[in-house]
C-alpha atoms as a PDB file:
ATOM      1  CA  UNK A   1       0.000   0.000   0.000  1.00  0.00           C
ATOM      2  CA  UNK A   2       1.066   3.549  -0.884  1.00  0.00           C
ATOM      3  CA  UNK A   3       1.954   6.394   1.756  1.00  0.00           C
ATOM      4  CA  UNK A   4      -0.881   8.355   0.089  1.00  0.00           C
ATOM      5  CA  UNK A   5      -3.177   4.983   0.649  1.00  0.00           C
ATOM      6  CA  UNK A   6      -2.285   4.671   3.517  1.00  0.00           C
ATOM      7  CA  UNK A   7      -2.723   8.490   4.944  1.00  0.00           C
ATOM      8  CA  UNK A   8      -6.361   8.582   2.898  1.00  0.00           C
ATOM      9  CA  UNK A   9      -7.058   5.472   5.040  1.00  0.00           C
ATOM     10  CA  UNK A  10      -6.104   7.435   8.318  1.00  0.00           C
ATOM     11  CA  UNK A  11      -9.024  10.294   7.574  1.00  0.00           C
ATOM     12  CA  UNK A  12     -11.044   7.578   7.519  1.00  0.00           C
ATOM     13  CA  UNK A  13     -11.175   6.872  10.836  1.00  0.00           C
ATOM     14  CA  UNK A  14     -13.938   7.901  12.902  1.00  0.00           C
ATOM     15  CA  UNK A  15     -13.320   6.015  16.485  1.00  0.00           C
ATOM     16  CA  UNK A  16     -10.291   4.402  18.176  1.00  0.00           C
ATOM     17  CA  UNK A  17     -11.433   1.152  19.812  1.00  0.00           C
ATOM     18  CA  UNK A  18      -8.867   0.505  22.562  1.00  0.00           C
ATOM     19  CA  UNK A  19      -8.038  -3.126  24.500  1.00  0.00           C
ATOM     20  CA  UNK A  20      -7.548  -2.479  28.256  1.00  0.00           C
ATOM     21  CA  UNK A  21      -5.031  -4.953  29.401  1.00  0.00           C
ATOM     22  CA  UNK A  22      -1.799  -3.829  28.985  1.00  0.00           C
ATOM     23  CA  UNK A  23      -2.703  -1.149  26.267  1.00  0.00           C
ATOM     24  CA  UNK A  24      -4.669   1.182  28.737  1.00  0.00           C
ATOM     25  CA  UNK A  25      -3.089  -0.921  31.510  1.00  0.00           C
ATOM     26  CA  UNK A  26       0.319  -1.265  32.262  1.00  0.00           C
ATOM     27  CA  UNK A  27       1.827  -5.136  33.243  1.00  0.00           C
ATOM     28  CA  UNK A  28       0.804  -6.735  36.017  1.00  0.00           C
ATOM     29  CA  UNK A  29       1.070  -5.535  39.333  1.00  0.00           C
ATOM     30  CA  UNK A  30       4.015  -7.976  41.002  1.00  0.00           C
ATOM     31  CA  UNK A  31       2.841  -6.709  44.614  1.00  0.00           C
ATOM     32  CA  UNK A  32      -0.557  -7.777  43.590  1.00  0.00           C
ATOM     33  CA  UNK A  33       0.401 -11.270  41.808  1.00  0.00           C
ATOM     34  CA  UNK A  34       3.132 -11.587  45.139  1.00  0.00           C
ATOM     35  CA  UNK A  35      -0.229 -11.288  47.417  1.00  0.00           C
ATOM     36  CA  UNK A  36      -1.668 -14.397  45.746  1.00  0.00           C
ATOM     37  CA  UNK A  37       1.095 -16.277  46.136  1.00  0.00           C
ATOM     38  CA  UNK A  38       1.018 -16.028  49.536  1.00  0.00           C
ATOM     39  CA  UNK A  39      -3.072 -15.815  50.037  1.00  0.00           C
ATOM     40  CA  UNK A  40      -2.963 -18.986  47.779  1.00  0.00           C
ATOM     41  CA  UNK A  41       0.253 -20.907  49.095  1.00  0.00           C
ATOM     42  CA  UNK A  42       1.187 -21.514  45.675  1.00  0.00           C
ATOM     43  CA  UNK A  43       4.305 -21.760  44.251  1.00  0.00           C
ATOM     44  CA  UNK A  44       5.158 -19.614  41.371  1.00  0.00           C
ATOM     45  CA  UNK A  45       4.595 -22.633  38.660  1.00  0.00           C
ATOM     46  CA  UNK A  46       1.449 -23.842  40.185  1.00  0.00           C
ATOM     47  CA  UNK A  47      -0.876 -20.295  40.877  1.00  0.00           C
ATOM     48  CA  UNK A  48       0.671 -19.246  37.008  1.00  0.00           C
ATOM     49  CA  UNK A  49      -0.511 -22.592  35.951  1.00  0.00           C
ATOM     50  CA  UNK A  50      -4.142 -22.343  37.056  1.00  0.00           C
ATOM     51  CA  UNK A  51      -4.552 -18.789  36.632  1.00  0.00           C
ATOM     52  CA  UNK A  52      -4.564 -19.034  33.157  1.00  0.00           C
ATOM     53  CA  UNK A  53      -5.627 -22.416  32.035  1.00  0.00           C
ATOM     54  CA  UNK A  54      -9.139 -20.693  33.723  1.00  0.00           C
ATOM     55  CA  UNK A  55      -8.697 -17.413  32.274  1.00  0.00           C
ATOM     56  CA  UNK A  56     -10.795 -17.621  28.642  1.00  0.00           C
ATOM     57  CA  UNK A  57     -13.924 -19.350  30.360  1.00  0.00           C
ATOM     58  CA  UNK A  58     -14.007 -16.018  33.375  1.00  0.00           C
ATOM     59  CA  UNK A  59     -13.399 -13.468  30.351  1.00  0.00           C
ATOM     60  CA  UNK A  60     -16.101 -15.147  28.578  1.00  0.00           C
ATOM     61  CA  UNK A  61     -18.570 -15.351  31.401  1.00  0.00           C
ATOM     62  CA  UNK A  62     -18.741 -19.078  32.085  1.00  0.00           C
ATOM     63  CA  UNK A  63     -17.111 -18.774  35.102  1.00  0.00           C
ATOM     64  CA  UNK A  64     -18.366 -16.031  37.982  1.00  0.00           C
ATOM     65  CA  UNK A  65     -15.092 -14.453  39.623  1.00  0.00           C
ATOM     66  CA  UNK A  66     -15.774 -16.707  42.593  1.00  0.00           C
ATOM     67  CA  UNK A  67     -16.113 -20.113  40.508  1.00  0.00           C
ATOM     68  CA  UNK A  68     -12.750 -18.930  38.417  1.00  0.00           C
ATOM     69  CA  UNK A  69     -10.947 -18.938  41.746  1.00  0.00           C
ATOM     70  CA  UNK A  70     -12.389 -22.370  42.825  1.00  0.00           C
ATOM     71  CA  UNK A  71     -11.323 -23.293  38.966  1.00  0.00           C
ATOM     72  CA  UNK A  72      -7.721 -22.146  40.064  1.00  0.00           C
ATOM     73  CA  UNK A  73      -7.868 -23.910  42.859  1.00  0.00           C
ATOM     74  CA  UNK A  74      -8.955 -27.571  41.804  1.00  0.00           C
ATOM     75  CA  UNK A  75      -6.189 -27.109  38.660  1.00  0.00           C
ATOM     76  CA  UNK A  76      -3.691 -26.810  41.173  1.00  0.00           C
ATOM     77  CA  UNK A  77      -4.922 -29.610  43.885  1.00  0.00           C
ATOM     78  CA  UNK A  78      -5.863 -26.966  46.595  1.00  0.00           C
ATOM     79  CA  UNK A  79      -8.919 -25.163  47.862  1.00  0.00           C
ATOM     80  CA  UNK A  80      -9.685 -22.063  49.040  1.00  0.00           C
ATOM     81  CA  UNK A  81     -12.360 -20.336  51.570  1.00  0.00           C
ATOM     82  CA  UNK A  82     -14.714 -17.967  51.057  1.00  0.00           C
ATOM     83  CA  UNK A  83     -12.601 -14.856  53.133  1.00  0.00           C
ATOM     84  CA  UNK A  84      -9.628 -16.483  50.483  1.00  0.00           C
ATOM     85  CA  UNK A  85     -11.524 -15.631  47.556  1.00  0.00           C
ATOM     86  CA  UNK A  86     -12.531 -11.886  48.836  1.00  0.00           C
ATOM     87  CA  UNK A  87      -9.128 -11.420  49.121  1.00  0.00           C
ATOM     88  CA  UNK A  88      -8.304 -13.003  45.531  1.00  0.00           C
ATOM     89  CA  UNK A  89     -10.945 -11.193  43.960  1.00  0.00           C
ATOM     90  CA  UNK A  90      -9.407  -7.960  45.098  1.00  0.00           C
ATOM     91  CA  UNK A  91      -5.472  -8.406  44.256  1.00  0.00           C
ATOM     92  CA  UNK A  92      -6.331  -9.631  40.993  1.00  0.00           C
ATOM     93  CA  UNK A  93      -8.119  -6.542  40.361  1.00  0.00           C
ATOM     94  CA  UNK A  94      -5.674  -4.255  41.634  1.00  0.00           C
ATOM     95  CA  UNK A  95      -2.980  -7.079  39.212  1.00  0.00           C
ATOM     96  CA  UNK A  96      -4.759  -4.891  36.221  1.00  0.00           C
ATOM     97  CA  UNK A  97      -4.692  -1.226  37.372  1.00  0.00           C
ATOM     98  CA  UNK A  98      -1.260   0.297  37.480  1.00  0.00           C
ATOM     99  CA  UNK A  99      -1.786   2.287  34.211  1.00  0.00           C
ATOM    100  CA  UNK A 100      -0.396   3.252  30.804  1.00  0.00           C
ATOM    101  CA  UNK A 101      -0.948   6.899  31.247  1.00  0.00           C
ATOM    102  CA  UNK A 102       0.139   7.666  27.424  1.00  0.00           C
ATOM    103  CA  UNK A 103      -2.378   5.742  26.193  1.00  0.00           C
ATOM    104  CA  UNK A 104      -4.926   6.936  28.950  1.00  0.00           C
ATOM    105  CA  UNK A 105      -3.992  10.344  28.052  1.00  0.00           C
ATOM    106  CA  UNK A 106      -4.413  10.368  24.827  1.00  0.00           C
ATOM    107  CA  UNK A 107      -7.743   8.608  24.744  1.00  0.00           C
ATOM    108  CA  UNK A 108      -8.904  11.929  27.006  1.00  0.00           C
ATOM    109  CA  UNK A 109      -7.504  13.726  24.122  1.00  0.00           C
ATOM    110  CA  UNK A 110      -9.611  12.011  21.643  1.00  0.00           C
ATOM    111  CA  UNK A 111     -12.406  12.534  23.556  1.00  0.00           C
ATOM    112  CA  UNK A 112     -11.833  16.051  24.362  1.00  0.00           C
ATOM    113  CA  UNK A 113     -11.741  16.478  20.316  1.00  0.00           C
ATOM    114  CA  UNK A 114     -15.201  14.707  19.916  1.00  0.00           C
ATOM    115  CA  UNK A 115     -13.609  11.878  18.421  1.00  0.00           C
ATOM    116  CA  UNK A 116     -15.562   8.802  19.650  1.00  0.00           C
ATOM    117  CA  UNK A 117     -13.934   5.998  21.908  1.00  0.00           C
ATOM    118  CA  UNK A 118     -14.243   2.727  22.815  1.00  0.00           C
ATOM    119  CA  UNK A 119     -13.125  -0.141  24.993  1.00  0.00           C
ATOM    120  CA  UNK A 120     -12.988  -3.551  23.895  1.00  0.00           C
ATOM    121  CA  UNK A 121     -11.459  -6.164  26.690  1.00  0.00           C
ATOM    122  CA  UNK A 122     -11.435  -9.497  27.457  1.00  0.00           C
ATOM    123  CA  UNK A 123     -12.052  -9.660  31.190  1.00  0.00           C
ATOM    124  CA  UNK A 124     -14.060 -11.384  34.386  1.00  0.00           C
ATOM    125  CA  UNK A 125     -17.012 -10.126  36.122  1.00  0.00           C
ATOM    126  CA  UNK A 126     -15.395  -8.947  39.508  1.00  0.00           C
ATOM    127  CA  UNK A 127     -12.730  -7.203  37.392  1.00  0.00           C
ATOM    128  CA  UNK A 128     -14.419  -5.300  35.513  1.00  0.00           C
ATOM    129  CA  UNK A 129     -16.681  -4.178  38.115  1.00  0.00           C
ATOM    130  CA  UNK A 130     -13.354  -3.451  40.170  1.00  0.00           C
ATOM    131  CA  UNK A 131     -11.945  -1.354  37.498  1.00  0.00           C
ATOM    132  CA  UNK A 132     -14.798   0.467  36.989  1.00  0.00           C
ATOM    133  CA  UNK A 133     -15.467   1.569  40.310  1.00  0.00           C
ATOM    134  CA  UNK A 134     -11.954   2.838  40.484  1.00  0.00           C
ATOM    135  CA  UNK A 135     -11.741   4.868  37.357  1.00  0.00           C
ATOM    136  CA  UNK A 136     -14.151   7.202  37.141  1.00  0.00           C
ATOM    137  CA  UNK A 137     -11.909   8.140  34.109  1.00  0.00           C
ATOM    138  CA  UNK A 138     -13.639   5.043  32.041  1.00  0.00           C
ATOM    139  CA  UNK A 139     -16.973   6.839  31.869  1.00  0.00           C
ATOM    140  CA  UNK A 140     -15.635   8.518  29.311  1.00  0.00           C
ATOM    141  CA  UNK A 141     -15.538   6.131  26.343  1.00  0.00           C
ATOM    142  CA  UNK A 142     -18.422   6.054  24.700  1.00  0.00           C
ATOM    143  CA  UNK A 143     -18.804   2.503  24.720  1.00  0.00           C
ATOM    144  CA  UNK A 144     -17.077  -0.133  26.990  1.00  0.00           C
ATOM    145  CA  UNK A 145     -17.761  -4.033  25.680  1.00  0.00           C
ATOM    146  CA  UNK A 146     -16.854  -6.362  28.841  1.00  0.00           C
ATOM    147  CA  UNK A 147     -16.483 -10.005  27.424  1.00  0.00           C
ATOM    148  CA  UNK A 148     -18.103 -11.541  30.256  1.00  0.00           C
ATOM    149  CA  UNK A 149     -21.751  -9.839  29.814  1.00  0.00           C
ATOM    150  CA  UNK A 150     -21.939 -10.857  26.065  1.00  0.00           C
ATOM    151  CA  UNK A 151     -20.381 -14.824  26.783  1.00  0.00           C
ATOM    152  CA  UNK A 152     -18.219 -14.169  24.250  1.00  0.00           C
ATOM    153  CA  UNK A 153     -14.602 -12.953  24.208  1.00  0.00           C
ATOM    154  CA  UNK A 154     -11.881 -11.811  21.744  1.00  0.00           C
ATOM    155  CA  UNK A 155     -10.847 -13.141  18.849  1.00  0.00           C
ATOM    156  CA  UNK A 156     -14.405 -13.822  18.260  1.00  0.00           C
ATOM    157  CA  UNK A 157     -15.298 -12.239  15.330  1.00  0.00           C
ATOM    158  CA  UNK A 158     -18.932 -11.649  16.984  1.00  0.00           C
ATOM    159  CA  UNK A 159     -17.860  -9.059  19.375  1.00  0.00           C
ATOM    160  CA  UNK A 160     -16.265  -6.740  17.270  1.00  0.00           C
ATOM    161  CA  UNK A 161     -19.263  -6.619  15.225  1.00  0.00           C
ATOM    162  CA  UNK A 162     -21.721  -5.925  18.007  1.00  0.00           C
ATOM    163  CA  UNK A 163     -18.884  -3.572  19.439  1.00  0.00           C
ATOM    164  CA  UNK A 164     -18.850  -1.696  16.275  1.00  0.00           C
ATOM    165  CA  UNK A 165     -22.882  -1.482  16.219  1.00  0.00           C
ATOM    166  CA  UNK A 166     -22.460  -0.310  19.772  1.00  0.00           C
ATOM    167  CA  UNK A 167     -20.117   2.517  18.970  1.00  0.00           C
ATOM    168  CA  UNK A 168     -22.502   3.403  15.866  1.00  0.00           C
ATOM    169  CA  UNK A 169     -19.410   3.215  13.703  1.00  0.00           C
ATOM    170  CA  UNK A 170     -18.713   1.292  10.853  1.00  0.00           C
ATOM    171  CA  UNK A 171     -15.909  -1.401  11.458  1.00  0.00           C
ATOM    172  CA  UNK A 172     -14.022   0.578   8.565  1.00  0.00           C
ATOM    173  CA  UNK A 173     -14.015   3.376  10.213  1.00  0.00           C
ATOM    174  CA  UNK A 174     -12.461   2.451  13.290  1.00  0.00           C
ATOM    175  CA  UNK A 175      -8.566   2.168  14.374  1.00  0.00           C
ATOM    176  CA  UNK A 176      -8.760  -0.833  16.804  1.00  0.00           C
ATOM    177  CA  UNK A 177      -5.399  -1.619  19.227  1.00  0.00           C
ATOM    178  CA  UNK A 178      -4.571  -4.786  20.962  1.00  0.00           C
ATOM    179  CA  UNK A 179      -1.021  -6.269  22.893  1.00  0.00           C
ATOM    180  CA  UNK A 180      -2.420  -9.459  21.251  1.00  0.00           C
ATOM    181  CA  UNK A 181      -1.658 -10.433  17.732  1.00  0.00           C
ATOM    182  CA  UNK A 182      -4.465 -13.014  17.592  1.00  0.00           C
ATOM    183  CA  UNK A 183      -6.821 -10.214  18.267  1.00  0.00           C
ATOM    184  CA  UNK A 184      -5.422  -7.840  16.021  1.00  0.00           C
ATOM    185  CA  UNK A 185      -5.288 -10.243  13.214  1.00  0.00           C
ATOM    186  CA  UNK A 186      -9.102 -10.988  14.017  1.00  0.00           C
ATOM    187  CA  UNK A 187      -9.904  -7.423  13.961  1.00  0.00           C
ATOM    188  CA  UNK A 188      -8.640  -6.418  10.501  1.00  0.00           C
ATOM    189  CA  UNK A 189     -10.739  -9.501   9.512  1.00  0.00           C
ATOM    190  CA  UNK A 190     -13.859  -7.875  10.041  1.00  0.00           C
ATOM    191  CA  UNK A 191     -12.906  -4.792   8.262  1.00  0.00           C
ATOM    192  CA  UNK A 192     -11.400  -2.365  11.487  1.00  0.00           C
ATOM    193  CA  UNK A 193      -8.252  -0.932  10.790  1.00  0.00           C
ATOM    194  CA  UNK A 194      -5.456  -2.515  13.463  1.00  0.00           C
ATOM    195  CA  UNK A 195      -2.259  -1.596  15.169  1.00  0.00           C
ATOM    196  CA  UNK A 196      -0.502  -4.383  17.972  1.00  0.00           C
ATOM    197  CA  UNK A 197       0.418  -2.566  21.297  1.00  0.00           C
ATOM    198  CA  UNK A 198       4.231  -3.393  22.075  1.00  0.00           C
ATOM    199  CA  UNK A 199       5.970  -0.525  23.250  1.00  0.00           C
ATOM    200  CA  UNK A 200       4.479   3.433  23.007  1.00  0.00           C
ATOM    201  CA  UNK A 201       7.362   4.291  21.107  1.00  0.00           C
ATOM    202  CA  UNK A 202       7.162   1.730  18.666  1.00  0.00           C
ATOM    203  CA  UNK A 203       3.180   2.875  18.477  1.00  0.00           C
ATOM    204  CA  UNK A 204       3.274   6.096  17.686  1.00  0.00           C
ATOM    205  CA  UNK A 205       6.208   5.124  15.590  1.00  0.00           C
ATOM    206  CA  UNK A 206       3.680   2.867  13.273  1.00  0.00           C
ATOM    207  CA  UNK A 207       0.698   5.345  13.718  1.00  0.00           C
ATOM    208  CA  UNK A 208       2.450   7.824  11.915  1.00  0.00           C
ATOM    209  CA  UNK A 209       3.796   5.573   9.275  1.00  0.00           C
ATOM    210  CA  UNK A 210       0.154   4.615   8.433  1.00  0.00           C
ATOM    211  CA  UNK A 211      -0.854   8.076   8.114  1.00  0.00           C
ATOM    212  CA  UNK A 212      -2.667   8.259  11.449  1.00  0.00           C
ATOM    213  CA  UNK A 213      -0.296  11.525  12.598  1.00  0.00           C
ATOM    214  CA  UNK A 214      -3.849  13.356  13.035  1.00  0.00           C
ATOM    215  CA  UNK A 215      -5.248  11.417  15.633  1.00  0.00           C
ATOM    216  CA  UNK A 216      -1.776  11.517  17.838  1.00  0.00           C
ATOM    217  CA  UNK A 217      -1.506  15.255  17.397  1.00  0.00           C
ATOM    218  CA  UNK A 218      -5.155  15.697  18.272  1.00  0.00           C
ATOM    219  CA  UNK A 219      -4.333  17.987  20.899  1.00  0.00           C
ATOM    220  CA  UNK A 220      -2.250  20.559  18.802  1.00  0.00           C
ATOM    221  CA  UNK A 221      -5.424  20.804  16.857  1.00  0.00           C
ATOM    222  CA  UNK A 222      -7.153  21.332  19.777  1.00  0.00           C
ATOM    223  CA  UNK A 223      -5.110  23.959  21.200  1.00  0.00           C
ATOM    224  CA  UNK A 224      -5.548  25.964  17.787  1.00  0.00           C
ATOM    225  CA  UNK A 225      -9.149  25.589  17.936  1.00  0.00           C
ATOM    226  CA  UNK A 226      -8.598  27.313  21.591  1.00  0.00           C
ATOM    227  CA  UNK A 227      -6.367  30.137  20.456  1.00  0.00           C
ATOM    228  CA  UNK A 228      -9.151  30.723  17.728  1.00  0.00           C
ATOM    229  CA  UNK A 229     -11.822  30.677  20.124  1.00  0.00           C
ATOM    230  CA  UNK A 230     -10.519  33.164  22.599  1.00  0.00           C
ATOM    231  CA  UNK A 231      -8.782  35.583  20.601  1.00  0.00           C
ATOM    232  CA  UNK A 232      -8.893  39.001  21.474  1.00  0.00           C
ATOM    233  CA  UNK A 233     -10.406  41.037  18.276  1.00  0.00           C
ATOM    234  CA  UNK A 234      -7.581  43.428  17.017  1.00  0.00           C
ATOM    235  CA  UNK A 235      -8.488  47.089  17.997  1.00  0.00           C
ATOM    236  CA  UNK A 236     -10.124  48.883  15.326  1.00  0.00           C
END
């Protein structure tokens, strides 16, 4: 594809669909997965083990938070108590909020501009209602897609659609970004354009080379705008 293809395709885009696990989010909180460990009693191997092998049934709601944690628990030949789980439920929300404030920042910055915003995340009940109640900064989007309320989870080709119809945007028209390449691949599949989260560097880096420079520099735009707005009128 051309440089001019390729910067025509950037004015195309009307929303920027954003994952939330380490794209909004930063890695995982250590002092929160070193708090399971020892809640648990799990060695390293073992908790890492179970967390995942139970991790795509929670995201796509066939598990409740508390039957994911008994999940983890009878992978790994243990069992756990109800005050064990309360405890759980909480560090492995807190494992998912130390933030990527570039990315949070600029999403503001989209919104500020009226350009419309979304979330799209593969994630458990009890996190994303832990999440949620801790950043007020997520009513913002205008349109958050939880896996775990439609039983379906990224890369699905299902919930992009219905995440596109819920953002009233065609899939076309929207600039989707993901750490995963499975669900970036899936996303250009149903026609959204795509970028894999590794590094903000290496994001804006390709954002720019695919001729979306407009939607990183939305705030110099906006601060024109501003300047224009409040402008004194020259003296006559």
């Amino acid at each position: 594809m051309t440089e001019h293809a390729d910067q025509d395709t950037g004015k195309q885009i009307e929303a920027v669909l954003f994952d939330y696990g380490q794209v909004l989010s930063g890695p995982p909180d250590p002092a929160a997965w070193a708090q399971m460990r020892a809640v648990t009693g799990l060695d390293e191997d073992p908790l890492h083990a179970g967390y995942w092998a139970q991790r795509h049934d929670y995201d796509r709601g066939a598990l409740s938070g508390r039957d994911y944690w008994q999940a983890v628990a009878s992978h790994a030949g243990a069992a756990f108590d109800a005050a064990q789980i309360d405890t759980l439920l909480a560090a492995d929300t807190e494992l998912w909020t130390q933030l990527n404030l570039p990315m949070v920042e600029w999403a503001a910055r989209l919104q500020r501009a009226g350009i419309r915003t979304g979330i799209l995340s593969n994630i458990g009940d009890a996190i994303a209602d832990g999440i949620c109640a801790k950043f007020a900064w997520l009513s913002g989007f205008d349109h958050c897609t939880w896996s775990h309320a439609l039983r379906m989870a990224k890369p699905e080709p299902a919930i992009y659609l219905k995440t596109a119809e819920a953002l009233g945007t065609p899939p076309a028209s929207i600039l989707f970004i993901d750490d995963r390449e499975d669900n970036v691949a899936a996303a250009e599949e149903v026609g959204m354009q795509a970028i894999r989260y590794t590094s903000h560097p290496d994001f804006e880096r390709e954002m720019r080379q695919r001729g979306f420079a407009w939607l990183l520099d939305v705030r110099m735009a906006e601060a024109r705008a501003d300047t224009t707005l409040t402008e004194e009128p020259l003296a006559k």
